[in-house]
C-alpha atoms as a PDB file:
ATOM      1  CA  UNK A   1       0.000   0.000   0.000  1.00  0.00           C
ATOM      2  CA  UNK A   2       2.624   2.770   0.666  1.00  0.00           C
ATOM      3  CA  UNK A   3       4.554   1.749  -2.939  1.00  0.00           C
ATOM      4  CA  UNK A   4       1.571   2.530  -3.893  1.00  0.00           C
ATOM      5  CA  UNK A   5       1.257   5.781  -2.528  1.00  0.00           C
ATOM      6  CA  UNK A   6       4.905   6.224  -2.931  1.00  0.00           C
ATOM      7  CA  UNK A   7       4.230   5.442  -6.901  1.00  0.00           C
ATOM      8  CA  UNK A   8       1.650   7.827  -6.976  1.00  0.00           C
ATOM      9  CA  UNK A   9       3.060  10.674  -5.500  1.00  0.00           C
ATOM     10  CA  UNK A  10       6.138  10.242  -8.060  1.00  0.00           C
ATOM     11  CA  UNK A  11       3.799  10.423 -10.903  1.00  0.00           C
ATOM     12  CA  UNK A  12       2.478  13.404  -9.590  1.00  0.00           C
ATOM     13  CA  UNK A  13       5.711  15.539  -8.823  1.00  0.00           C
ATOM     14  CA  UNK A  14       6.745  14.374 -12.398  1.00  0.00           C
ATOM     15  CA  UNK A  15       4.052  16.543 -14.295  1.00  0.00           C
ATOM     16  CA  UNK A  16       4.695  20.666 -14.726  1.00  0.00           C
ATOM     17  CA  UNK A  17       3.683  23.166 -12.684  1.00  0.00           C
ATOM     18  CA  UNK A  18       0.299  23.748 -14.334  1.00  0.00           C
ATOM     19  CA  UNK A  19      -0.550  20.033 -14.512  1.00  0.00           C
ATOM     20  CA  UNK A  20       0.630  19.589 -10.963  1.00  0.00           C
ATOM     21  CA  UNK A  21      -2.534  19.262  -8.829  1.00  0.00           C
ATOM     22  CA  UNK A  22      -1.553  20.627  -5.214  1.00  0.00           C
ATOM     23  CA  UNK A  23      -4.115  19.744  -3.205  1.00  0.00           C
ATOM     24  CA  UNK A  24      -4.068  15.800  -4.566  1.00  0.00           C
ATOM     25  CA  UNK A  25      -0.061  15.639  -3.539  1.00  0.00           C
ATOM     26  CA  UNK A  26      -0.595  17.027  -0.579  1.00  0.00           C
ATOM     27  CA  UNK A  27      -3.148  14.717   0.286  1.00  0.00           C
ATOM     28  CA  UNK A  28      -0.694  11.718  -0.698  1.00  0.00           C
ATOM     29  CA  UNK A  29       1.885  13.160   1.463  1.00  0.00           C
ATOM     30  CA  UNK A  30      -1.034  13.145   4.781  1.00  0.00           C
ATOM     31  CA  UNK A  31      -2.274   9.022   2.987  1.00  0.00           C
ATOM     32  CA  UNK A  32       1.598   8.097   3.350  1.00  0.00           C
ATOM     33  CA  UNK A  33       2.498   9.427   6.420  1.00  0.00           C
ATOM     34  CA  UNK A  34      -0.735   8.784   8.651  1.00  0.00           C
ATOM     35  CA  UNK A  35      -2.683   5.923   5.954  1.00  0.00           C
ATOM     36  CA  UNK A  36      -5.761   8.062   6.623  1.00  0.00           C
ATOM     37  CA  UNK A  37      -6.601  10.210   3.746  1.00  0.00           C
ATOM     38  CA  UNK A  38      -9.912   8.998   1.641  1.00  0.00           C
ATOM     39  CA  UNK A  39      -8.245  11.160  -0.929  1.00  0.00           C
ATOM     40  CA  UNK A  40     -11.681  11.538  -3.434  1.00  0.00           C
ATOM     41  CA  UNK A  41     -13.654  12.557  -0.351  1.00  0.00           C
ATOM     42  CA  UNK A  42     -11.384  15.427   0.589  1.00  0.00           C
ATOM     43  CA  UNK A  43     -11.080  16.409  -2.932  1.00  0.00           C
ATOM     44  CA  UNK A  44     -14.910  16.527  -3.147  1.00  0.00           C
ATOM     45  CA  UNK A  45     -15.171  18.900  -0.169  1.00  0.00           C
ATOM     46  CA  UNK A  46     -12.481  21.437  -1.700  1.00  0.00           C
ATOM     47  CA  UNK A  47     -14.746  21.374  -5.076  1.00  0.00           C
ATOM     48  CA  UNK A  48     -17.894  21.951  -2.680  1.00  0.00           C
ATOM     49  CA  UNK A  49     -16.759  24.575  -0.577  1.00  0.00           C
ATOM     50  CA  UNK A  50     -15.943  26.247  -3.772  1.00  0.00           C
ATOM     51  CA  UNK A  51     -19.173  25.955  -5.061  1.00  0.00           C
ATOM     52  CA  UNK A  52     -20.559  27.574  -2.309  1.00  0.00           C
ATOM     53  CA  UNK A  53     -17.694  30.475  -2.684  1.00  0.00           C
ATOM     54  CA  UNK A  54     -18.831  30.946  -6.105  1.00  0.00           C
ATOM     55  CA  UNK A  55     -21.611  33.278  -6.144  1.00  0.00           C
ATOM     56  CA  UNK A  56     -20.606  35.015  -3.045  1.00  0.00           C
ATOM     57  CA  UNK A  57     -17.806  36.393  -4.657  1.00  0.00           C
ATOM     58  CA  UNK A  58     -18.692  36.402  -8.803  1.00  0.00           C
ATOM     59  CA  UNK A  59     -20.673  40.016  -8.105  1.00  0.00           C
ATOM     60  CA  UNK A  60     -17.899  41.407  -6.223  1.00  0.00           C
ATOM     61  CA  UNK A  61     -16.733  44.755  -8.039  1.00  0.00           C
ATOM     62  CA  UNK A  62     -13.476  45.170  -6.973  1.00  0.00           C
ATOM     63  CA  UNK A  63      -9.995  42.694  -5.802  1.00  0.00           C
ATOM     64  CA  UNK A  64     -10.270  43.821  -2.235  1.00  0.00           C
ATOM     65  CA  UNK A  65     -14.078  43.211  -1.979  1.00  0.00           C
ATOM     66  CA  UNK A  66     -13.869  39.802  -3.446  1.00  0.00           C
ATOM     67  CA  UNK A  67     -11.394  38.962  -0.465  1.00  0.00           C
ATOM     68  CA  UNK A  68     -13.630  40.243   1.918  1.00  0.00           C
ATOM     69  CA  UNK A  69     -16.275  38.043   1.045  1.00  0.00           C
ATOM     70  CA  UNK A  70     -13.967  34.485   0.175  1.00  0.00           C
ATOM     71  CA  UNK A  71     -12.356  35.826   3.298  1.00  0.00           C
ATOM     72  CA  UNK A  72     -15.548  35.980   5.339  1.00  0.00           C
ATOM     73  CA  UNK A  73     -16.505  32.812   4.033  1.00  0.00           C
ATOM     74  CA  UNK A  74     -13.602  30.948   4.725  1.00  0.00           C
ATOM     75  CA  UNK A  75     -13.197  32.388   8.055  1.00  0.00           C
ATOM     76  CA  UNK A  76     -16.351  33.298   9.142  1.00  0.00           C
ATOM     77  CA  UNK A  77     -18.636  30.951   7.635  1.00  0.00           C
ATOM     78  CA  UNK A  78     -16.420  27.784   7.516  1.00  0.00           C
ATOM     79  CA  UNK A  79     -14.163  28.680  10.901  1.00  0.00           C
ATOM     80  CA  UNK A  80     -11.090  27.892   9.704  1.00  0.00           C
ATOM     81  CA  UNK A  81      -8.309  29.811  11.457  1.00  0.00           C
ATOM     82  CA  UNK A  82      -4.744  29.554  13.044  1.00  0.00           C
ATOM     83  CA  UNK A  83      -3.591  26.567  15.223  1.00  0.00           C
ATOM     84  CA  UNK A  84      -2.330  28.893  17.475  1.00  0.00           C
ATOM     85  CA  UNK A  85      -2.423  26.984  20.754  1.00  0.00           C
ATOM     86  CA  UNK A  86      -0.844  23.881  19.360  1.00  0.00           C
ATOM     87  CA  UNK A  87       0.864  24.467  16.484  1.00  0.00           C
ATOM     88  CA  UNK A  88       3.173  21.879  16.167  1.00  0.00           C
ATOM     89  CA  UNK A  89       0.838  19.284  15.962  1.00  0.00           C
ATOM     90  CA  UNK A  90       1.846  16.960  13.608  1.00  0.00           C
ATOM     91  CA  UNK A  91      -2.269  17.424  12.193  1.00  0.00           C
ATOM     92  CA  UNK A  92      -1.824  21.206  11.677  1.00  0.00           C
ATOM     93  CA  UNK A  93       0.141  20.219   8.330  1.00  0.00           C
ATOM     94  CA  UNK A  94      -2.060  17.491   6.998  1.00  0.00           C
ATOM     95  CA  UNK A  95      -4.114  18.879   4.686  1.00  0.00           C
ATOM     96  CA  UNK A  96      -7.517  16.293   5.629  1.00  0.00           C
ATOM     97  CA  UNK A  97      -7.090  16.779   9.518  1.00  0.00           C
ATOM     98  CA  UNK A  98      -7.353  20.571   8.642  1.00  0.00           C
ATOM     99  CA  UNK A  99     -10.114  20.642   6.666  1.00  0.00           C
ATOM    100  CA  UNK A 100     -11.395  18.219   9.533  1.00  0.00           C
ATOM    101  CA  UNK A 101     -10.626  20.706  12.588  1.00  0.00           C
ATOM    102  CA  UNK A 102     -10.725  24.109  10.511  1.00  0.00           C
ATOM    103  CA  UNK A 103      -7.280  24.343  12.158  1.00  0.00           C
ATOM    104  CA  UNK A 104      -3.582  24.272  10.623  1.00  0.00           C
ATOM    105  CA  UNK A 105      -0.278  26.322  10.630  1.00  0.00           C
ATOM    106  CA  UNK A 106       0.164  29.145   7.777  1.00  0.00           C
ATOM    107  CA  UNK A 107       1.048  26.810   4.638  1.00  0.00           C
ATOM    108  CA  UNK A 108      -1.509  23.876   5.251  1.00  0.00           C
ATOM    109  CA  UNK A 109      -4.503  26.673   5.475  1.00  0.00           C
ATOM    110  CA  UNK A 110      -3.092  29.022   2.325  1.00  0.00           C
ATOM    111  CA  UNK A 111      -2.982  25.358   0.493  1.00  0.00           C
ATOM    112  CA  UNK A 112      -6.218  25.011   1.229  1.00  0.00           C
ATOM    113  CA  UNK A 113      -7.418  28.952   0.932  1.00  0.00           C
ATOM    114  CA  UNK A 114      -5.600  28.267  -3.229  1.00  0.00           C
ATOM    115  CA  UNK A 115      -6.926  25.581  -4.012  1.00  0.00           C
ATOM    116  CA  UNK A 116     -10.687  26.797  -3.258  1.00  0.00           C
ATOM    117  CA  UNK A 117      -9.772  29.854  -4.596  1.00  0.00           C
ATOM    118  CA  UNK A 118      -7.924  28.949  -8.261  1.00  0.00           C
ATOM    119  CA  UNK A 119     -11.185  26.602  -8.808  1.00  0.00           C
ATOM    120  CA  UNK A 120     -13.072  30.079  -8.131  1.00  0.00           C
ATOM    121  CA  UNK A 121     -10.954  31.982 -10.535  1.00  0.00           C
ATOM    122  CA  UNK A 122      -9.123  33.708  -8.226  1.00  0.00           C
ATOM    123  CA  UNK A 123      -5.807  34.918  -9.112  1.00  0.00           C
ATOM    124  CA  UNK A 124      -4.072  33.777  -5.955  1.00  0.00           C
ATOM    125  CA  UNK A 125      -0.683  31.896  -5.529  1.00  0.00           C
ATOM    126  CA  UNK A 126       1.781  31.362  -2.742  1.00  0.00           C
ATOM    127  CA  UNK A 127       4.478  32.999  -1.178  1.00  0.00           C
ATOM    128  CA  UNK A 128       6.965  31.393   0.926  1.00  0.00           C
ATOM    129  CA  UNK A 129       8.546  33.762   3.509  1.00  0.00           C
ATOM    130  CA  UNK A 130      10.607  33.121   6.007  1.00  0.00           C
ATOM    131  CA  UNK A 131       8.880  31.342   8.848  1.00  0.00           C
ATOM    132  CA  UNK A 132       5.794  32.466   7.759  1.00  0.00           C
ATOM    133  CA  UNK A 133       3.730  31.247   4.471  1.00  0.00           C
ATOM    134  CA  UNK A 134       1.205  33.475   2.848  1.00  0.00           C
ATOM    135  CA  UNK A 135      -1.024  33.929  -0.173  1.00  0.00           C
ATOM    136  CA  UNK A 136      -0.651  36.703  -2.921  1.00  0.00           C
ATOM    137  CA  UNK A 137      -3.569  38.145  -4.846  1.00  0.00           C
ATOM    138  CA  UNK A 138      -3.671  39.749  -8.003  1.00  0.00           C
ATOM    139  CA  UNK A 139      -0.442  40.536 -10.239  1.00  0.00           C
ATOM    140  CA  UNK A 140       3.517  39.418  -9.022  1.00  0.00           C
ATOM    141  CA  UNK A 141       4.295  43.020  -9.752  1.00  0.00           C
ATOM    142  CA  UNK A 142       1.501  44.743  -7.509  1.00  0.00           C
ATOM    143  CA  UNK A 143       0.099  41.887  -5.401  1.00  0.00           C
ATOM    144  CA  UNK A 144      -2.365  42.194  -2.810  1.00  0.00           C
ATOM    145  CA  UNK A 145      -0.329  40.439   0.427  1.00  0.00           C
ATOM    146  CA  UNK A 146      -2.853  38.098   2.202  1.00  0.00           C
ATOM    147  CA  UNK A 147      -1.860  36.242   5.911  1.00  0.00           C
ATOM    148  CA  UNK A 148      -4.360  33.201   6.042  1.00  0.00           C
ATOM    149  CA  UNK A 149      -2.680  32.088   9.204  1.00  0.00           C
ATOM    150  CA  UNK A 150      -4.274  35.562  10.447  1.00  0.00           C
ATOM    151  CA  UNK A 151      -8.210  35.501   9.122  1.00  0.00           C
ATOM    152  CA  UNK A 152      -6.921  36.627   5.757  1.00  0.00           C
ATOM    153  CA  UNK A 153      -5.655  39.955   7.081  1.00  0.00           C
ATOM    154  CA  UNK A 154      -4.322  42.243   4.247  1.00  0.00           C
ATOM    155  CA  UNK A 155      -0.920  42.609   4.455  1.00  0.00           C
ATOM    156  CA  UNK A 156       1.425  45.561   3.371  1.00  0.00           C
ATOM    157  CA  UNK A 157       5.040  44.994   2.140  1.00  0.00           C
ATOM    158  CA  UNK A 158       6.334  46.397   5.394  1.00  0.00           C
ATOM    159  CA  UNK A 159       4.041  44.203   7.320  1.00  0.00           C
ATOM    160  CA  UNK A 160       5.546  41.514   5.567  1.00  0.00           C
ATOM    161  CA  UNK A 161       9.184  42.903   6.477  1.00  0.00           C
ATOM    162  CA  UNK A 162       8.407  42.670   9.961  1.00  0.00           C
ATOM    163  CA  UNK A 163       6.328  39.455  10.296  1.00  0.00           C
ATOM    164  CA  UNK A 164      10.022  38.266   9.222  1.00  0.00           C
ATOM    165  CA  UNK A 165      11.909  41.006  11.170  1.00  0.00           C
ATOM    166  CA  UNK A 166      14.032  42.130   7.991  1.00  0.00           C
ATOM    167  CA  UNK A 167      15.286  45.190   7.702  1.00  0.00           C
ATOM    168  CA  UNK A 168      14.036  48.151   5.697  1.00  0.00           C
ATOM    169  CA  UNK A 169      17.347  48.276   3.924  1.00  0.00           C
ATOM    170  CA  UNK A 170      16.527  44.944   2.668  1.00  0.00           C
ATOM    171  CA  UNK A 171      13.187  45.545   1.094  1.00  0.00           C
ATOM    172  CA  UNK A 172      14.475  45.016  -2.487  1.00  0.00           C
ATOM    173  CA  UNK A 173      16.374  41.779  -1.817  1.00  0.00           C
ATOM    174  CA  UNK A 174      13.432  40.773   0.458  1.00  0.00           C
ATOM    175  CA  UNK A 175      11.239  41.307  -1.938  1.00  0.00           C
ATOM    176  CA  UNK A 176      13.205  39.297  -4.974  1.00  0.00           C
ATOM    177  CA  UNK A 177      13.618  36.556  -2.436  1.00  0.00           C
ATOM    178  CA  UNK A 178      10.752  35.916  -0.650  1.00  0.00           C
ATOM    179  CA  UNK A 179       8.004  37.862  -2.181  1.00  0.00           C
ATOM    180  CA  UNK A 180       7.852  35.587  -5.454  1.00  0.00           C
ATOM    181  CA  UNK A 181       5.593  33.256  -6.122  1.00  0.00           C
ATOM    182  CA  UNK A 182       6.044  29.596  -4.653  1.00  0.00           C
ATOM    183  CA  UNK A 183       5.965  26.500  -7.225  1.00  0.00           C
ATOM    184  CA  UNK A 184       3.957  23.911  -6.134  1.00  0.00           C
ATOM    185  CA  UNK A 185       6.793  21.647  -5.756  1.00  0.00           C
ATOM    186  CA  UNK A 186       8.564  24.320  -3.191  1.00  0.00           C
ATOM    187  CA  UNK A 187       5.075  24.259  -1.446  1.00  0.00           C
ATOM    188  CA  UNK A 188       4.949  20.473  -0.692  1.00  0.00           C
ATOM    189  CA  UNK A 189       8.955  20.401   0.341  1.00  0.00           C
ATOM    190  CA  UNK A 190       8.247  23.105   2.870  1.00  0.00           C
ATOM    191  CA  UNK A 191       5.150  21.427   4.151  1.00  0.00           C
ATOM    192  CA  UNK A 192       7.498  18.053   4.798  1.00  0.00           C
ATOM    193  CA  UNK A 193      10.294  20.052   6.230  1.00  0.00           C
ATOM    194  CA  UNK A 194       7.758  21.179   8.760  1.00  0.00           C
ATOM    195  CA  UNK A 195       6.702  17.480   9.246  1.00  0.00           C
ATOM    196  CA  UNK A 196      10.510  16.283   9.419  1.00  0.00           C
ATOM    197  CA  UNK A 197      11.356  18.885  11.524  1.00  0.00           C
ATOM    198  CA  UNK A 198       8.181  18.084  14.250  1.00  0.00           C
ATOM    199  CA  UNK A 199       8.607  13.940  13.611  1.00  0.00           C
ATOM    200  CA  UNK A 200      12.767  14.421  15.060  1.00  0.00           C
ATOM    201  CA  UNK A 201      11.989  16.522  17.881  1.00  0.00           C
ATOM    202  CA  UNK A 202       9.503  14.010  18.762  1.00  0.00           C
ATOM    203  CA  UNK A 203      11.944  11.332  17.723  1.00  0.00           C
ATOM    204  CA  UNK A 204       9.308   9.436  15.699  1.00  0.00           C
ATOM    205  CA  UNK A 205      12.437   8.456  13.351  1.00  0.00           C
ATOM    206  CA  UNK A 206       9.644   6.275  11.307  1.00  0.00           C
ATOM    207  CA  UNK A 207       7.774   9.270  10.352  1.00  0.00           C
ATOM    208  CA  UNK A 208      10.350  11.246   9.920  1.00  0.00           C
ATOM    209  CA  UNK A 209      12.187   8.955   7.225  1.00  0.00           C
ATOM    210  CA  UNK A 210       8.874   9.282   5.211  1.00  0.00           C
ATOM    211  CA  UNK A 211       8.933  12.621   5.306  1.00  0.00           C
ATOM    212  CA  UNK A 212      12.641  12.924   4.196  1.00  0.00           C
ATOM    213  CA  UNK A 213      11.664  10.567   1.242  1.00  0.00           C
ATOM    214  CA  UNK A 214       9.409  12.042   0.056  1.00  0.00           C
ATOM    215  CA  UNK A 215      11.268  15.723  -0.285  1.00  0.00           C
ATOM    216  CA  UNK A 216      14.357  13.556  -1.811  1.00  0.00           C
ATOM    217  CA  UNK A 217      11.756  12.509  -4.190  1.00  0.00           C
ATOM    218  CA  UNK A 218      10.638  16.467  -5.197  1.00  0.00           C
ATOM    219  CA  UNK A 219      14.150  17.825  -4.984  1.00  0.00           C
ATOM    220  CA  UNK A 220      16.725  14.732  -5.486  1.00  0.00           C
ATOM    221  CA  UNK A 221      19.583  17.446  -5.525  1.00  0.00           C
ATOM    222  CA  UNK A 222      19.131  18.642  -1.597  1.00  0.00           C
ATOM    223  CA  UNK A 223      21.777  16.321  -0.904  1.00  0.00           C
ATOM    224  CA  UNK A 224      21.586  17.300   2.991  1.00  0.00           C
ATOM    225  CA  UNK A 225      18.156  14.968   2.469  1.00  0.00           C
ATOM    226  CA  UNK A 226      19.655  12.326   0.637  1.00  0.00           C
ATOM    227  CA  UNK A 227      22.210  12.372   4.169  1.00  0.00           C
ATOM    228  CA  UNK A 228      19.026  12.944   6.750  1.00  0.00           C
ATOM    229  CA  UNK A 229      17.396   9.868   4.700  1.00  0.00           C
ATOM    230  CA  UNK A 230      20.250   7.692   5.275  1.00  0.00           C
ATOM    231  CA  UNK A 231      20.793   8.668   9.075  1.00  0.00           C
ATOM    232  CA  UNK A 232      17.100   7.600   9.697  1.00  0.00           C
ATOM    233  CA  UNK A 233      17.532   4.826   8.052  1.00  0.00           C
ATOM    234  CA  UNK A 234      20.711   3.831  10.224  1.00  0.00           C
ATOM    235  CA  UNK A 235      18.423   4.505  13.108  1.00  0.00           C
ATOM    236  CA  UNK A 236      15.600   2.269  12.205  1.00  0.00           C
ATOM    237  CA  UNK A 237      18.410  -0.598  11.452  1.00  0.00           C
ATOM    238  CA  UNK A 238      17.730  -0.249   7.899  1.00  0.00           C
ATOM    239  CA  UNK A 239      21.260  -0.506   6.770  1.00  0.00           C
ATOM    240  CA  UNK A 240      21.180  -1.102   3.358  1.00  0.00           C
ATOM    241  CA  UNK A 241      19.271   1.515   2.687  1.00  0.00           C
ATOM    242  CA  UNK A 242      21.617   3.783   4.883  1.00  0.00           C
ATOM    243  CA  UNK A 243      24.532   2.679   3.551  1.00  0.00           C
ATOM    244  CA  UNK A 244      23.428   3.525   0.344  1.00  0.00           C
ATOM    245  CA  UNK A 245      22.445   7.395   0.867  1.00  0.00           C
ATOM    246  CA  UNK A 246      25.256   7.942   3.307  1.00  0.00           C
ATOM    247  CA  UNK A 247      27.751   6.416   0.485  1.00  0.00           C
ATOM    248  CA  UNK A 248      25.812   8.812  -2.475  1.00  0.00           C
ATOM    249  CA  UNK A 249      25.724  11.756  -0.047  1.00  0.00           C
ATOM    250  CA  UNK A 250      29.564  11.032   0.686  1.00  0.00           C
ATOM    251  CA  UNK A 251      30.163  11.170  -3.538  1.00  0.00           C
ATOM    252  CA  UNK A 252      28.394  14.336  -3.633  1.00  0.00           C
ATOM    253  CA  UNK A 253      29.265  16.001  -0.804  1.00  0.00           C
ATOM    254  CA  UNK A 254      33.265  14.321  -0.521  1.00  0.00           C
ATOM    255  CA  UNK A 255      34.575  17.779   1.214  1.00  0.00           C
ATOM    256  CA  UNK A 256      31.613  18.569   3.253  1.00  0.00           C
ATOM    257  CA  UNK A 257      32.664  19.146   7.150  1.00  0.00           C
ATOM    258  CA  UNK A 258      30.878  15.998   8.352  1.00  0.00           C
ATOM    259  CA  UNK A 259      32.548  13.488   5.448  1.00  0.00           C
ATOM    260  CA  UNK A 260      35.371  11.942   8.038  1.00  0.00           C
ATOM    261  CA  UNK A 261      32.402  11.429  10.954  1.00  0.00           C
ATOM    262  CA  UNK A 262      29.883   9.819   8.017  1.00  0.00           C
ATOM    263  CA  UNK A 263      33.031   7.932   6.226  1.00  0.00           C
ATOM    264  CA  UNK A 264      32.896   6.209  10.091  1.00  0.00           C
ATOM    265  CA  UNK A 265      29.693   5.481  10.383  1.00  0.00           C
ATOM    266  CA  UNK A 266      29.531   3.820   6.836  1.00  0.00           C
ATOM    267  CA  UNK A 267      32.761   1.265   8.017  1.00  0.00           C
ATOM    268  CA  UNK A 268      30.666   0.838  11.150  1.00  0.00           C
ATOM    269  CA  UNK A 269      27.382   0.205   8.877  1.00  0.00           C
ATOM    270  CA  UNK A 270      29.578  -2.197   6.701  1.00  0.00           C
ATOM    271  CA  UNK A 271      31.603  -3.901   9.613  1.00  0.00           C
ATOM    272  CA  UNK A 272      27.974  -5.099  11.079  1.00  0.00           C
ATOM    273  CA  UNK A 273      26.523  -6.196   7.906  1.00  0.00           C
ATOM    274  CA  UNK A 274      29.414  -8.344   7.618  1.00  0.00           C
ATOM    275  CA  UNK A 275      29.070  -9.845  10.692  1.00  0.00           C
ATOM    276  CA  UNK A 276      25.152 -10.393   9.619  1.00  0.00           C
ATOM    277  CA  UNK A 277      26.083 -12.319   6.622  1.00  0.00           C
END
């Protein structure tokens, strides 16, 4: 069953960005890590809700009233809003337990908040700040700045600036950075690195390998994954599969500062295998 997933969720990745459907990776990514997505059903309720959107905001006259109303639907009439209490539930980034609870961190509820809106029309698309993920509206060169996290509060550049506490003398590089538009593939690697990043503090090293295989699979170049991936591995006594990524992060990476401490725990890795066979 998770090959399966696993398959899937390579097929996916593989298309381009316009063919990409967000919301149906993202949902493989909560099926593979937790084996309790119903994938159709949750894809149903994103085209429903949008339904309902539709004619609230279709006689809107103007950008900032049609966020008003998707806004006040989204937040007002469907209650979805910040997980601020516990935010680092593992839930908060799985896009069916949100649209469960109404409740998730920044990126989980903008996923959401695009995908009901770009089946409405909307111009909307994601921005990936630091620490903080929001939604832009309108053009890339004049965008309306939108925090779901936040009830959909408008946003203004410097708002944005501080929410990250960066500089004013940084605005332009800021802006180049961080203000741009998010492909969907940088949207599902941030939502694992949240989920890696919760599953190790928690030390649920199972979870946490899934969620490292899974951003190898988007980016196969963040060699620092291909190394996490074979770490986990070594501690879930998978050592085949940790000797390989440690030995392919050691090719890639043969001068990094860690190769003589990894270089040891491969001849350790090896050494025991030995003694195995």
């Amino acid at each position: 069953m998770l090959q399966k997933i696993r398959d899937a969720f390579t097929r996916e990745i593989a298309k381009d960005e316009s063919s990409l459907n967000l919301a149906y990776a993202a949902l493989l990514i909560s099926e593979y890590l937790t084996q309790a997505a119903d994938i159709t059903f949750y894809l149903a309720i994103l085209d429903g809700m949008a339904d309902i959107a539709q004619p609230l905001v279709q006689t809107a006259e103007t950008d900032l009233e049609v966020i008003e109303r998707f806004n006040r639907y989204m937040f007002g009439e469907m209650g979805f809003s910040g997980n601020f209490k516990n935010y680092y539930l593992p839930d908060n980034s799985f896009l069916n337990k949100v649209i469960d609870s109404r409740k998730g961190i920044p990126i989980a509820l903008s996923v959401i908040y695009l995908e009901i809106g770009q089946r409405l029309g909307l111009p909307v698309w994601g921005i990936g700040m630091p620490g903080h993920f929001i939604v832009g509206y309108g053009s890339v060169t004049d965008p309306i700045y939108i925090d779901v996290f936040d009830q959909g509060r408008i946003l203004s550049e410097d708002d944005c600036l501080a929410i990250c506490h960066i500089p004013l003398s940084d605005r332009l590089n800021f802006r180049n950075e961080f203000l741009k538009p998010a492909t969907k593939k940088t949207i599902l690697f941030r939502m694992l690195l949240n989920l890696k990043q919760i599953y190790v503090e928690q030390k649920d090293w199972e979870s946490a390998h899934k969620a490292v295989d899974f951003m190898v699979l988007i980016h196969p170049q963040e060699i620092i994954e291909i190394r996490d991936r074979g770490l986990l591995a070594y501690r879930l006594d998978r050592l085949h599969d940790a000797l390989f990524d440690l030995k392919r992060y050691l090719f890639l990476a043969s001068n990094g500062i860690d190769a003589t401490w990894l270089e040891n725990r491969v001849e350790a890795i090896e050494e025991k295998l030995n003694r195995l066979n």
